[in-house]
N, C-alpha and C. Protein backbone atom coordinates (compact mmCIF):
# COMPACT_ATOMS: atom_id res chain seq x y z
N UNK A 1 35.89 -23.89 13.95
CA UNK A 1 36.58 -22.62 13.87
C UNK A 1 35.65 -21.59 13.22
N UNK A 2 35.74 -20.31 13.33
CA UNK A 2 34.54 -19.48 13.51
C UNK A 2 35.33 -18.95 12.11
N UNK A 3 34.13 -18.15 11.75
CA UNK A 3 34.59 -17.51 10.07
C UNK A 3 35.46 -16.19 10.45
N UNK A 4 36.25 -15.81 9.49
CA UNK A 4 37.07 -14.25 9.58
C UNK A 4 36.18 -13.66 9.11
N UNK A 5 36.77 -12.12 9.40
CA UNK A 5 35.70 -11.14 9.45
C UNK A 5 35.56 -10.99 8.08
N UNK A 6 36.99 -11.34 6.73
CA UNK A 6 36.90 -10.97 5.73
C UNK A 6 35.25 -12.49 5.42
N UNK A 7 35.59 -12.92 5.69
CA UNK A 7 34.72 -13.88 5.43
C UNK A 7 33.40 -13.90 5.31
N UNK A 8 33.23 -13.01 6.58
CA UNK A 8 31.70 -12.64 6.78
C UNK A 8 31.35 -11.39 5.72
N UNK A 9 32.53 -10.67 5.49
CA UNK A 9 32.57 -9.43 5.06
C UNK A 9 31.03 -9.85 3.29
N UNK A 10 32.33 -11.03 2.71
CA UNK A 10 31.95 -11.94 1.44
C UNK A 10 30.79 -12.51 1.36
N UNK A 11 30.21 -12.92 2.84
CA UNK A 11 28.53 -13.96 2.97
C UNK A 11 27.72 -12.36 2.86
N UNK A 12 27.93 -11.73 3.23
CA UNK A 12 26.75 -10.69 3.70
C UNK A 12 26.98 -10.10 2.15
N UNK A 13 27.99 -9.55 1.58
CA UNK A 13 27.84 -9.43 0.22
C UNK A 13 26.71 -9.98 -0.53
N UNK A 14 27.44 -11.42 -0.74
CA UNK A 14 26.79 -12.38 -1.41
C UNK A 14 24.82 -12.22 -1.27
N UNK A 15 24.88 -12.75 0.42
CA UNK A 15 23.42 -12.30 0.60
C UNK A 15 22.43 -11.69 0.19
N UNK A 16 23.35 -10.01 0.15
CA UNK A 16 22.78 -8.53 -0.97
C UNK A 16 22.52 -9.21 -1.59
N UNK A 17 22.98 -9.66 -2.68
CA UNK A 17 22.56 -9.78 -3.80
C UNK A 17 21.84 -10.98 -4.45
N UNK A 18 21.73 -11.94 -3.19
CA UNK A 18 20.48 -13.01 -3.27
C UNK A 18 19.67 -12.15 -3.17
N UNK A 19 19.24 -11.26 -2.02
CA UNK A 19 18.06 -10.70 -1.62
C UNK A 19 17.51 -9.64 -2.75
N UNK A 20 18.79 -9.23 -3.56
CA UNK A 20 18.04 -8.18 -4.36
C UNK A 20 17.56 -9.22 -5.70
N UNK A 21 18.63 -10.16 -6.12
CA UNK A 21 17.78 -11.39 -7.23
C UNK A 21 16.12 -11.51 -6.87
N UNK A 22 16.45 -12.10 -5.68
CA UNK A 22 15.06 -13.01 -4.93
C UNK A 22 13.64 -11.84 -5.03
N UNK A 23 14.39 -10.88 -4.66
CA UNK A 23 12.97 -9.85 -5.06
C UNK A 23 12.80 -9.19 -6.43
N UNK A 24 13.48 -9.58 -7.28
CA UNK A 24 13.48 -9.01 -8.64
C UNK A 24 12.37 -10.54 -9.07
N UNK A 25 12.26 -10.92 -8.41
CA UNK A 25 11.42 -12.31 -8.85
C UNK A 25 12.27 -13.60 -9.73
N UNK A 26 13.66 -13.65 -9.31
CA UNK A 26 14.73 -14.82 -9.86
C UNK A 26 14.08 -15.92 -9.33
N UNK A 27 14.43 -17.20 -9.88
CA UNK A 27 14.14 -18.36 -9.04
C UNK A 27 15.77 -18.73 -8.56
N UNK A 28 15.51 -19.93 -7.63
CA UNK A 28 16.65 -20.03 -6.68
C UNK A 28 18.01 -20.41 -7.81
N UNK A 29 17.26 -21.55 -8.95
CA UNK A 29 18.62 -22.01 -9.54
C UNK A 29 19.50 -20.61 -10.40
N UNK A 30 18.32 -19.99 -11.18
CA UNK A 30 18.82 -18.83 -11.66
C UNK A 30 20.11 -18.04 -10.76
N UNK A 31 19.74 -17.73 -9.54
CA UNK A 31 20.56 -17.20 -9.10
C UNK A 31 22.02 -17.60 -8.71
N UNK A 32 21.85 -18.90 -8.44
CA UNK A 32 23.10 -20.05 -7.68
C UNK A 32 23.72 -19.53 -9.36
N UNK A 33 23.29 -19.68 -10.38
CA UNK A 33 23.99 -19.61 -11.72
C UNK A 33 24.73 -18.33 -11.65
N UNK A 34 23.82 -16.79 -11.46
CA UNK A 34 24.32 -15.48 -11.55
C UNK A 34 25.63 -15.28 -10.94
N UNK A 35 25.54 -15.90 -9.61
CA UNK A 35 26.85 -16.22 -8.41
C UNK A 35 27.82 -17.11 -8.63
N UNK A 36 27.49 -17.84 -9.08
CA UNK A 36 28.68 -19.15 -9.33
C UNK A 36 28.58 -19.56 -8.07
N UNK A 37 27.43 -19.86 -7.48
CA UNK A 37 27.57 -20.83 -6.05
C UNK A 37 26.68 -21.58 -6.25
N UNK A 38 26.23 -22.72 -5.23
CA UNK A 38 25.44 -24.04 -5.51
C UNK A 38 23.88 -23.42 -5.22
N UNK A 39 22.96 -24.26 -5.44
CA UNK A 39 21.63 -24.02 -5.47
C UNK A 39 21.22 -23.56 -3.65
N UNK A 40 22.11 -24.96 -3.12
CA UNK A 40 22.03 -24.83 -2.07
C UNK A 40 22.68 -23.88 -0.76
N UNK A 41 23.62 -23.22 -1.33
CA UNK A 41 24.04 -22.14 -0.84
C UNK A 41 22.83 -20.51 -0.94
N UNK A 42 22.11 -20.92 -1.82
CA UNK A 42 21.25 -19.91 -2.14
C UNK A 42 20.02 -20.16 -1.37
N UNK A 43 20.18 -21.06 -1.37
CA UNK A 43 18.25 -21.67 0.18
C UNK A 43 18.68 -21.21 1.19
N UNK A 44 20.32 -21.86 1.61
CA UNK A 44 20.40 -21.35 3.11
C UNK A 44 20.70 -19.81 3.00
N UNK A 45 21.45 -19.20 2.00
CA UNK A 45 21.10 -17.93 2.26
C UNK A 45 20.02 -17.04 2.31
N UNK A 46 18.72 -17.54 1.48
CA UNK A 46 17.77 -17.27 1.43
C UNK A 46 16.88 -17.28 2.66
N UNK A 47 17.38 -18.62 3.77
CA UNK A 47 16.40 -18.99 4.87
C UNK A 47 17.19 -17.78 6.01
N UNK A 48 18.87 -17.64 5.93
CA UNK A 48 18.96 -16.62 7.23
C UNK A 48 18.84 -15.13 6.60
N UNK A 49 18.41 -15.15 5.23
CA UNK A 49 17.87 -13.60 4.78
C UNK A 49 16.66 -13.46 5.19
N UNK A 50 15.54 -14.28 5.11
CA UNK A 50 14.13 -14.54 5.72
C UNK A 50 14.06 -14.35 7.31
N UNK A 51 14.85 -15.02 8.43
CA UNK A 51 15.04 -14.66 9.64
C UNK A 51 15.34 -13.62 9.56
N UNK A 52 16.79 -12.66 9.30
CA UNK A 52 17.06 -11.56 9.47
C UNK A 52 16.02 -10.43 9.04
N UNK A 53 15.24 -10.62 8.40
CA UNK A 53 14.05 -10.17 8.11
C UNK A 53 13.14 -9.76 9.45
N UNK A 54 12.76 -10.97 9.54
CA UNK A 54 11.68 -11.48 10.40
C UNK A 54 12.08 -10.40 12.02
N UNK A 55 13.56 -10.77 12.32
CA UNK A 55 14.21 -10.55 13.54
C UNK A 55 14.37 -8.57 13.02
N UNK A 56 14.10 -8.30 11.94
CA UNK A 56 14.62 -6.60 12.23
C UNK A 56 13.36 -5.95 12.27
N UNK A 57 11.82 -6.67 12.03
CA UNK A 57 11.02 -5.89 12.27
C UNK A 57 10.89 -5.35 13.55
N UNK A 58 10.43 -4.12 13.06
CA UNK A 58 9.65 -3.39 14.40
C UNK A 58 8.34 -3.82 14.89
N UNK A 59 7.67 -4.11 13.76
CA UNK A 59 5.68 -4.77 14.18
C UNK A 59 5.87 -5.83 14.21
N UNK A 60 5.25 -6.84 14.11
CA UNK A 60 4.96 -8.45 14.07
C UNK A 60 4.10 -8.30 12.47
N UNK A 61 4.66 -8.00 11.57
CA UNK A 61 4.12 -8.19 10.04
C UNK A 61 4.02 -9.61 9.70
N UNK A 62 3.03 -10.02 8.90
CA UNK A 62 3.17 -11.62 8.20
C UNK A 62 4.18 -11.40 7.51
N UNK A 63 4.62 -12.43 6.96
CA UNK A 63 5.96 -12.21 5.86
C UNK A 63 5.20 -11.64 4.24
N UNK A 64 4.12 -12.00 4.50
CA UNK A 64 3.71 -10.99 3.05
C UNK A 64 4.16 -9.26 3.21
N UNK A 65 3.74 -9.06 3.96
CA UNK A 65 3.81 -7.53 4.17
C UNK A 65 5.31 -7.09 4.33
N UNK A 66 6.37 -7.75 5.03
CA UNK A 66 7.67 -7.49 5.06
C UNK A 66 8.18 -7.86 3.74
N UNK A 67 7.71 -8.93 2.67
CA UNK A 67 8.50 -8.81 1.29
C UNK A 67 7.90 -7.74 1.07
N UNK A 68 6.44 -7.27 0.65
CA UNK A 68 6.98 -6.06 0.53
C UNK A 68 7.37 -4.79 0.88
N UNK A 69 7.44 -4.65 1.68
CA UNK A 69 8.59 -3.81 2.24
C UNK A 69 9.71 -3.20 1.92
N UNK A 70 10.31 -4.66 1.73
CA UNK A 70 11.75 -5.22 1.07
C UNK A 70 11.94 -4.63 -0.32
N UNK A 71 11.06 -5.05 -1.18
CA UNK A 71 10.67 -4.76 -2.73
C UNK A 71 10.68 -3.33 -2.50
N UNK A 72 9.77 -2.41 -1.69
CA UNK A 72 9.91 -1.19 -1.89
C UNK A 72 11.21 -0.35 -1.32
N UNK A 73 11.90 -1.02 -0.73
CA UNK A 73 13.47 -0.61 -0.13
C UNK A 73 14.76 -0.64 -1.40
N UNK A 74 14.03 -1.91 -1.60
CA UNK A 74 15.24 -1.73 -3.18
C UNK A 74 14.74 -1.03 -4.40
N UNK A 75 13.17 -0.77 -4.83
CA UNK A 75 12.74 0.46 -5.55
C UNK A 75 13.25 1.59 -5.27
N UNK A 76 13.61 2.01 -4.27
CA UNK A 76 13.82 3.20 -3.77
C UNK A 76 15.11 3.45 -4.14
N UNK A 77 16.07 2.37 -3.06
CA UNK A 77 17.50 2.52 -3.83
C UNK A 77 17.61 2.84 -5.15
N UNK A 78 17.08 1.91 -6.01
CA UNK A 78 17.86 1.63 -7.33
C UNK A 78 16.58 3.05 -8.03
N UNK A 79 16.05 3.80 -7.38
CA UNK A 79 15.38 5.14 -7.71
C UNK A 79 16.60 6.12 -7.81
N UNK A 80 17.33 6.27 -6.28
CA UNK A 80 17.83 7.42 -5.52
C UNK A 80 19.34 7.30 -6.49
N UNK A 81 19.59 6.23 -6.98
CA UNK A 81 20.59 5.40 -7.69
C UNK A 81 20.66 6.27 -9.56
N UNK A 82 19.36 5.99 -9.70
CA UNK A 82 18.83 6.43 -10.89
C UNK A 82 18.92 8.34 -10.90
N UNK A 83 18.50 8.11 -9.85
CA UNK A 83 18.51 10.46 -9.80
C UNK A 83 19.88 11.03 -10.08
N UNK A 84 20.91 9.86 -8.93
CA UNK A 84 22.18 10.60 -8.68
C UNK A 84 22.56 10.22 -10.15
N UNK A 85 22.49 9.63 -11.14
CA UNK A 85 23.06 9.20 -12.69
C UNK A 85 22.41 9.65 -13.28
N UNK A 86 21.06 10.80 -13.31
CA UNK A 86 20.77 11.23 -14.26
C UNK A 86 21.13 12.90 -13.63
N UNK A 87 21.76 13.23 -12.78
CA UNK A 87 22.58 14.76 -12.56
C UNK A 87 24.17 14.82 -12.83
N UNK A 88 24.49 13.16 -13.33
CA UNK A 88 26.02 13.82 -13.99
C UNK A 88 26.06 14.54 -14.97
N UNK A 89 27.19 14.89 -15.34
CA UNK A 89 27.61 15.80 -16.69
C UNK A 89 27.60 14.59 -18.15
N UNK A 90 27.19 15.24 -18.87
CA UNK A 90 27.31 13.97 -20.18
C UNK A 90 28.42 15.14 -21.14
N UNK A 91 29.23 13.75 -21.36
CA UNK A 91 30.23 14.35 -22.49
C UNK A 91 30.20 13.48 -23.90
N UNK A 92 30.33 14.62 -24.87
CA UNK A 92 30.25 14.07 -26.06
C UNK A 92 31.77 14.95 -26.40
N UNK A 93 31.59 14.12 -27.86
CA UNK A 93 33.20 14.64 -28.80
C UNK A 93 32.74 14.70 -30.10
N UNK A 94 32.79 15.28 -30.67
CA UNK A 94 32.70 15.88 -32.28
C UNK A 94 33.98 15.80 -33.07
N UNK A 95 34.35 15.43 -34.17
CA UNK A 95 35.62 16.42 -34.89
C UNK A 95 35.29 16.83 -35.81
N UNK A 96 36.25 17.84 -35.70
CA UNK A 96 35.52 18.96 -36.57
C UNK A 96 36.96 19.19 -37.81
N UNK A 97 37.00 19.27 -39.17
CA UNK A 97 38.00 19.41 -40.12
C UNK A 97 38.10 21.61 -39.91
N UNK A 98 39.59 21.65 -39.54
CA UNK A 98 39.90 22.86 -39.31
C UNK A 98 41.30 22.66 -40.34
N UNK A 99 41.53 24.09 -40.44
CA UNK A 99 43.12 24.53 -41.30
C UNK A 99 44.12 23.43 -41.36
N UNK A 100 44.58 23.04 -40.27
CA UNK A 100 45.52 22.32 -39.45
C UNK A 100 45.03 20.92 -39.54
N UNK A 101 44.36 20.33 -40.00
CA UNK A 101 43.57 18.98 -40.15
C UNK A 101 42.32 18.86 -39.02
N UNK A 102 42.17 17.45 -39.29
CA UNK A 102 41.20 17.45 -37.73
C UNK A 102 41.15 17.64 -36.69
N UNK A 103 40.16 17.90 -35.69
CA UNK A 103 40.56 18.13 -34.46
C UNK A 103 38.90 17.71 -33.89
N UNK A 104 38.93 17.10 -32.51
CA UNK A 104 38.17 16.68 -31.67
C UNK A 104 37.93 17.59 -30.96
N UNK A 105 36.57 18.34 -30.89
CA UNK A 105 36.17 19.11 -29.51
C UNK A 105 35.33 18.13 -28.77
N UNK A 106 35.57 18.08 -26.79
CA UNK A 106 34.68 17.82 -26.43
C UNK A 106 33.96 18.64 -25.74
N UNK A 107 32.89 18.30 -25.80
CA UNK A 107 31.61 19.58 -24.70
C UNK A 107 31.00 18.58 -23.61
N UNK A 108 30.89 19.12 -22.65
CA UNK A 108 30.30 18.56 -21.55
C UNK A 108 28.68 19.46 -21.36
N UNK A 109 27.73 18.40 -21.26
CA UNK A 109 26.97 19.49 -20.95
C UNK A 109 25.85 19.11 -19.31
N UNK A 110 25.88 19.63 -18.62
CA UNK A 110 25.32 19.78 -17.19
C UNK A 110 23.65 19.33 -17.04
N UNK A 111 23.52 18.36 -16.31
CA UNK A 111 22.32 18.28 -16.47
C UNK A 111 21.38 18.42 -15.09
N UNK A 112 20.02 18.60 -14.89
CA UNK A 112 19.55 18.90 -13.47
C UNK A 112 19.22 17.45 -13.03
N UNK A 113 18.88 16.21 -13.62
CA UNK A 113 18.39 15.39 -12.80
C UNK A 113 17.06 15.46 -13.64
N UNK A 114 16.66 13.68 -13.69
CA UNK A 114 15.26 13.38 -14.35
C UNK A 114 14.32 13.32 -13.29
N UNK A 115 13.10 14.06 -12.95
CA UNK A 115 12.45 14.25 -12.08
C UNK A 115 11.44 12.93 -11.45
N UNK A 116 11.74 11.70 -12.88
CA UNK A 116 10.64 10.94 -12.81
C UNK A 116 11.23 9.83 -11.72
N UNK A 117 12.48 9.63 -11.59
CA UNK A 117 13.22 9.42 -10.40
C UNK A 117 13.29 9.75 -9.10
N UNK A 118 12.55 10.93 -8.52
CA UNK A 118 11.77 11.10 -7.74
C UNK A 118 10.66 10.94 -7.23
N UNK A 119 9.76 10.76 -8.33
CA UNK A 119 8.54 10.40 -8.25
C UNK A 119 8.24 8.97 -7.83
N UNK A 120 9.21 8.04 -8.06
CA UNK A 120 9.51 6.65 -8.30
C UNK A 120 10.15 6.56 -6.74
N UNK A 121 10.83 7.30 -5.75
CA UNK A 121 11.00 7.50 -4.47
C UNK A 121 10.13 7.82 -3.70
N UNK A 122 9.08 9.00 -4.31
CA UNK A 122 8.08 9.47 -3.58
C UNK A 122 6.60 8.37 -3.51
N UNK A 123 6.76 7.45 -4.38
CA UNK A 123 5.77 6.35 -4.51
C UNK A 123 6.02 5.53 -3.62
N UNK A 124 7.35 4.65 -3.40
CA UNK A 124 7.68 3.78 -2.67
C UNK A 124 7.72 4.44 -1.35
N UNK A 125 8.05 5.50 -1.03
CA UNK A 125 7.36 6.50 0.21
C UNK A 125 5.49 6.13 1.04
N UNK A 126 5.30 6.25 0.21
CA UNK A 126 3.83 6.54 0.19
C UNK A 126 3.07 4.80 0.20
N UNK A 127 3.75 4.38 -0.41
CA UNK A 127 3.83 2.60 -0.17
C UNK A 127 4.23 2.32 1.03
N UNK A 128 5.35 2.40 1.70
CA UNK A 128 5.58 1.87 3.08
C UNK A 128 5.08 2.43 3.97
N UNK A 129 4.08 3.80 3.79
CA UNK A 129 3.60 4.32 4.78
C UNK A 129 2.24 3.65 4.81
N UNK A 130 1.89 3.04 4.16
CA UNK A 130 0.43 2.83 3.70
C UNK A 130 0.31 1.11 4.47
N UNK A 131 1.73 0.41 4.10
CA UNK A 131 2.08 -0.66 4.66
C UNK A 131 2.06 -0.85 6.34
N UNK A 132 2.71 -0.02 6.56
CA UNK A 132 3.04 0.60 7.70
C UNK A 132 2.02 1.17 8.65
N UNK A 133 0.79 1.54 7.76
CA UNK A 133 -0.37 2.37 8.43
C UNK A 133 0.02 3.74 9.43
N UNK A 134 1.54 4.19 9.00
CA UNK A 134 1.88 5.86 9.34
C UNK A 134 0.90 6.87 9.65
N UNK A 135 -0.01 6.59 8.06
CA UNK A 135 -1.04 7.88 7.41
C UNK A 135 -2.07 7.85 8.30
N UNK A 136 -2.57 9.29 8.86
CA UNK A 136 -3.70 8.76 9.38
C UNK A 136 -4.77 8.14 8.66
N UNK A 137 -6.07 7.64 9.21
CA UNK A 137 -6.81 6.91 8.69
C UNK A 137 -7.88 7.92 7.41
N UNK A 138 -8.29 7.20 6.55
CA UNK A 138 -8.87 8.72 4.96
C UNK A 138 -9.91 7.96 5.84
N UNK A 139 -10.78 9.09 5.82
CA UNK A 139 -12.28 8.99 6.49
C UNK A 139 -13.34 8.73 5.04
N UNK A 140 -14.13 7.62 5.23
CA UNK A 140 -15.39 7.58 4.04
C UNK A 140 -16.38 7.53 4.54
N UNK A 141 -17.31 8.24 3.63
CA UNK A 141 -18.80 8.44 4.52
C UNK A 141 -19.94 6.70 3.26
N UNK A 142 -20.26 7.07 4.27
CA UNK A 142 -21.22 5.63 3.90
C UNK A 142 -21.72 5.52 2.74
N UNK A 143 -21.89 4.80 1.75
CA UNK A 143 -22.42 4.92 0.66
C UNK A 143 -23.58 3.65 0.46
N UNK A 144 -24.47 3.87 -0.51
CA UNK A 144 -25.16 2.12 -0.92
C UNK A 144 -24.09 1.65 -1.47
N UNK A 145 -24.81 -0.22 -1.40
CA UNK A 145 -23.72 -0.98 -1.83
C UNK A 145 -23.09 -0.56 -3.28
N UNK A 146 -23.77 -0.18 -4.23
CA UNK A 146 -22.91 0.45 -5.29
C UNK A 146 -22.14 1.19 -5.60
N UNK A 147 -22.26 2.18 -4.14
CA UNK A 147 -21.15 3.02 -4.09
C UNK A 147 -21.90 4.53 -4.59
N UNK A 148 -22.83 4.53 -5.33
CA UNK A 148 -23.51 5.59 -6.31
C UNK A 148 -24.02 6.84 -5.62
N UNK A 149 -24.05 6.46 -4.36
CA UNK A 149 -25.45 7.19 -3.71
C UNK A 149 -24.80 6.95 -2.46
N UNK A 150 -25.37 8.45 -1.48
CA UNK A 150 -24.68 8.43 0.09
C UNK A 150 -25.75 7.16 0.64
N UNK A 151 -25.42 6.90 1.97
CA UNK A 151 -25.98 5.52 2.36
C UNK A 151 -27.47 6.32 2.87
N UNK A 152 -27.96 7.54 3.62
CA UNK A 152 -28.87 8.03 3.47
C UNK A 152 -29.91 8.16 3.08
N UNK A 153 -30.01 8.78 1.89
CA UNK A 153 -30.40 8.70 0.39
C UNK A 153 -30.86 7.28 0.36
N UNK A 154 -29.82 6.31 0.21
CA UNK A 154 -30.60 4.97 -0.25
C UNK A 154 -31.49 4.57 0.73
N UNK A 155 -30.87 4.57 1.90
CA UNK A 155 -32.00 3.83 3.36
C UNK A 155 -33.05 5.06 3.39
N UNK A 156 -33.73 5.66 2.69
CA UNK A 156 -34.62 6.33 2.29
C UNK A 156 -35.60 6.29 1.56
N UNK A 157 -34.87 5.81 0.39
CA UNK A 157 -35.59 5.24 -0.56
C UNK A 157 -36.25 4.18 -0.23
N UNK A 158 -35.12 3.02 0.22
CA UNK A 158 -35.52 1.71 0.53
C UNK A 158 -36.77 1.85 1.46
N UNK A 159 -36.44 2.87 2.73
CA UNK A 159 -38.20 2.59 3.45
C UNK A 159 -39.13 3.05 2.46
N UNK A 160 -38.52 4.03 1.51
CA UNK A 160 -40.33 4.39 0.79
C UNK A 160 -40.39 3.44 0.16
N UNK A 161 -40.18 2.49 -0.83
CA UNK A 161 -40.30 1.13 -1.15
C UNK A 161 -40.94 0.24 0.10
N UNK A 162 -40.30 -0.18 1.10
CA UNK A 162 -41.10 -0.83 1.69
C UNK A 162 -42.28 -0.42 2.21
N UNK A 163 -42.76 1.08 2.34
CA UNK A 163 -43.73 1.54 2.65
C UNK A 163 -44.73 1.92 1.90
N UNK A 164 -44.64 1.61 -0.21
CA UNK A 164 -45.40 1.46 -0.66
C UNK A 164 -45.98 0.24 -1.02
N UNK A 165 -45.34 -0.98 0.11
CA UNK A 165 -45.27 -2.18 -0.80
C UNK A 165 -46.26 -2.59 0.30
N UNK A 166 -46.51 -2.29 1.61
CA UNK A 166 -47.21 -2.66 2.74
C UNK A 166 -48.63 -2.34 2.49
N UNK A 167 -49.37 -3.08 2.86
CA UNK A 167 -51.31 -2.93 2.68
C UNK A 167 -51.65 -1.29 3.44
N UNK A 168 -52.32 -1.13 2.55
CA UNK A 168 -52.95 0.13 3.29
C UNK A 168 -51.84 1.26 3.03
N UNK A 169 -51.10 1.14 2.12
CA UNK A 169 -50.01 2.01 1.86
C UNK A 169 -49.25 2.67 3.49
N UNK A 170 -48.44 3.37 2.91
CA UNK A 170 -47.82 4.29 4.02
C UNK A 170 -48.05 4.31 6.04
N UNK A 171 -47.12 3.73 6.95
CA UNK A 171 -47.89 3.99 8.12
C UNK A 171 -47.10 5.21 8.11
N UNK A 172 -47.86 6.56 9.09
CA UNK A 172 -47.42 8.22 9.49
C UNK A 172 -46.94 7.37 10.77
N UNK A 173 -45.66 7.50 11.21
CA UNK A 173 -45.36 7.53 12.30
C UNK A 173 -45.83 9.02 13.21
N UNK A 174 -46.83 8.92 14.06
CA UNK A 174 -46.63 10.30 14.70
C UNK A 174 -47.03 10.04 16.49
N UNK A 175 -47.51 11.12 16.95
CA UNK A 175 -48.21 10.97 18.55
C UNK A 175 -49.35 10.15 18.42
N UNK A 176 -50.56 10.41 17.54
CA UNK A 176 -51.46 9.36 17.64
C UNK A 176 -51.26 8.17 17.07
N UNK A 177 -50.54 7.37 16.42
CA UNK A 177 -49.83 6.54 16.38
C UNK A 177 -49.14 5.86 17.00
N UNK A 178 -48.30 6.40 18.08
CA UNK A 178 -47.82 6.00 19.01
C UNK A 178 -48.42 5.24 20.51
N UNK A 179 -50.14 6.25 20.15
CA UNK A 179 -50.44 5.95 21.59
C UNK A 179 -51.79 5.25 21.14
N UNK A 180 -52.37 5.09 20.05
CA UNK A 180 -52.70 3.94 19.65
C UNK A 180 -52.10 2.21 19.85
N UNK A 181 -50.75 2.41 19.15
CA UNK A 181 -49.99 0.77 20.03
C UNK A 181 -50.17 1.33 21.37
N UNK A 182 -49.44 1.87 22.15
CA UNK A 182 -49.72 1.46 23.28
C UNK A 182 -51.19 1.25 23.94
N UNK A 183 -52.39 1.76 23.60
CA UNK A 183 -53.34 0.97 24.18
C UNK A 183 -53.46 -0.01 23.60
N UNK A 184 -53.70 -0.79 22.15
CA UNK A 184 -52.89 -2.01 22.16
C UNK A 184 -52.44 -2.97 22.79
N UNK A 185 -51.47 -2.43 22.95
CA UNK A 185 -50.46 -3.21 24.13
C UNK A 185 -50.87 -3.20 25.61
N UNK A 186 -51.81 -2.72 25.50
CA UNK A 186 -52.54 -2.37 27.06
C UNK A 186 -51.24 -1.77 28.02
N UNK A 187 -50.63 -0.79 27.28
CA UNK A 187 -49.28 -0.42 28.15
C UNK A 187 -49.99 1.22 28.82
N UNK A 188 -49.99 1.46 29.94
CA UNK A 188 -50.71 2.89 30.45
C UNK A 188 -49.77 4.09 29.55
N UNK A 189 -51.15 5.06 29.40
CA UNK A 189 -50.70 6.41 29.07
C UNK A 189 -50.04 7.33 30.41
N UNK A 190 -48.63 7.98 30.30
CA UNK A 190 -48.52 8.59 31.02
C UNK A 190 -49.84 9.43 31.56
N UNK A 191 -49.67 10.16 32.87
CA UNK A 191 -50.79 11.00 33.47
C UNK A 191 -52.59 10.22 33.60
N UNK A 192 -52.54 9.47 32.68
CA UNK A 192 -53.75 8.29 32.86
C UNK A 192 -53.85 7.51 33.49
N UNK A 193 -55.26 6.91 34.25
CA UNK A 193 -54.83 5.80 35.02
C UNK A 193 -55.49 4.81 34.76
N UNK A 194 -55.05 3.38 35.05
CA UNK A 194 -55.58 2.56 34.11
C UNK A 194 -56.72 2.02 34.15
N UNK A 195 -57.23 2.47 35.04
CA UNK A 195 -58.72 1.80 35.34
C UNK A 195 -59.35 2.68 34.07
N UNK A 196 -58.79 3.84 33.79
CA UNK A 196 -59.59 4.82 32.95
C UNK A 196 -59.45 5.41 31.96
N UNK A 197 -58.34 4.06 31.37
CA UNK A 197 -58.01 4.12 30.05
C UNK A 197 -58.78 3.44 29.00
N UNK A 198 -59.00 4.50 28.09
CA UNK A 198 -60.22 3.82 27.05
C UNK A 198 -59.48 2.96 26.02
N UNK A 199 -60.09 1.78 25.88
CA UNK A 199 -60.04 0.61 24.70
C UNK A 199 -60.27 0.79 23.79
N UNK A 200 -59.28 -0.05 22.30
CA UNK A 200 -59.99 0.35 20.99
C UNK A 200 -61.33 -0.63 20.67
């Protein structure tokens, strides 16, 4: 016989709040305790919270990347959670001794909202986009391996190093240079012909 809807209504409850334990970093028994249900009610809820997971992505993520995900879904909530409770009204009560005996004033006083509760939304923002790879790609220009110096610069250096370290110091790469190897190489000079190309 199949479950009532109130029934299901109660598992998917329950679930919530494995899933929000499980990512607060609870272990399984901890939680079966928080609930008043068995250890093992908490695995299998844990294993069709893991499918339902798995089954609502949009990408093919490893499951590393979808916990966090998850983690940053309930940061967010319990952020957006945090904003709307720091823009209620706070009331206090005083009494104050008047003519007539005591008397209680209360004052309410209005507040805008703690901003750092946003910031704490706008992070986990910026986290799933990053997860997500949304952002376009930050462009870096090459550096040496230390990072210190553009990659340029160093593969610069490095040939003048190897080019003071070679016999005879420095080779000039230039035109007579060039056409030196190639007779060498006995390879013909353009416009020359080879019967009447001179040898070194």
């Amino acid at each position: 016989m199949g479950r009532t809807a109130q029934e299901e209504l109660q598992i998917q409850h329950r679930r919530q709040q494995v899933a929000e334990k499980y990512l607060q970093g609870w272990i399984q028994a901890e939680i079966a305790r928080h609930l008043s249900v068995s250890q093992a009610t908490v695995s299998s809820d844990l294993k069709a919270i893991r499918r339902e997971w798995r089954d609502s992505r949009i990408r093919d993520f490893d499951e590393a990347v979808n916990l966090e995900l998850q983690k940053l879904q309930l940061l967010e909530r319990e952020a957006w959670q945090g904003w709307q409770r720091s823009q209620e009204p706070v009331e206090s009560t005083r009494v104050v001794q008047s003519e007539g005996g005591k008397k209680a004033e209360k004052t309410v006083r209005r507040q805008n909202g703690d901003p750092r509760f946003l910031e704490l939304v706008n992070r986990a923002s910026v986290g799933r986009r990053a997860l997500l790879g949304l952002d376009a790609p930050t462009l870096i220009a090459p550096t040496s391996p230390s990072g210190d110096q553009s990659y340029y610069a160093f593969a610069m250096q490095e040939l003048l190093k190897l080019a003071e370290q070679a016999q005879g110091g420095p080779t000039i790469i230039d035109a007579e240079f060039l056409e030196r190897q190639l007779r060498a190489a006995d390879v013909p000079t353009p416009g020359i012909e080879p019967s009447s190309q001179p040898h070194e």
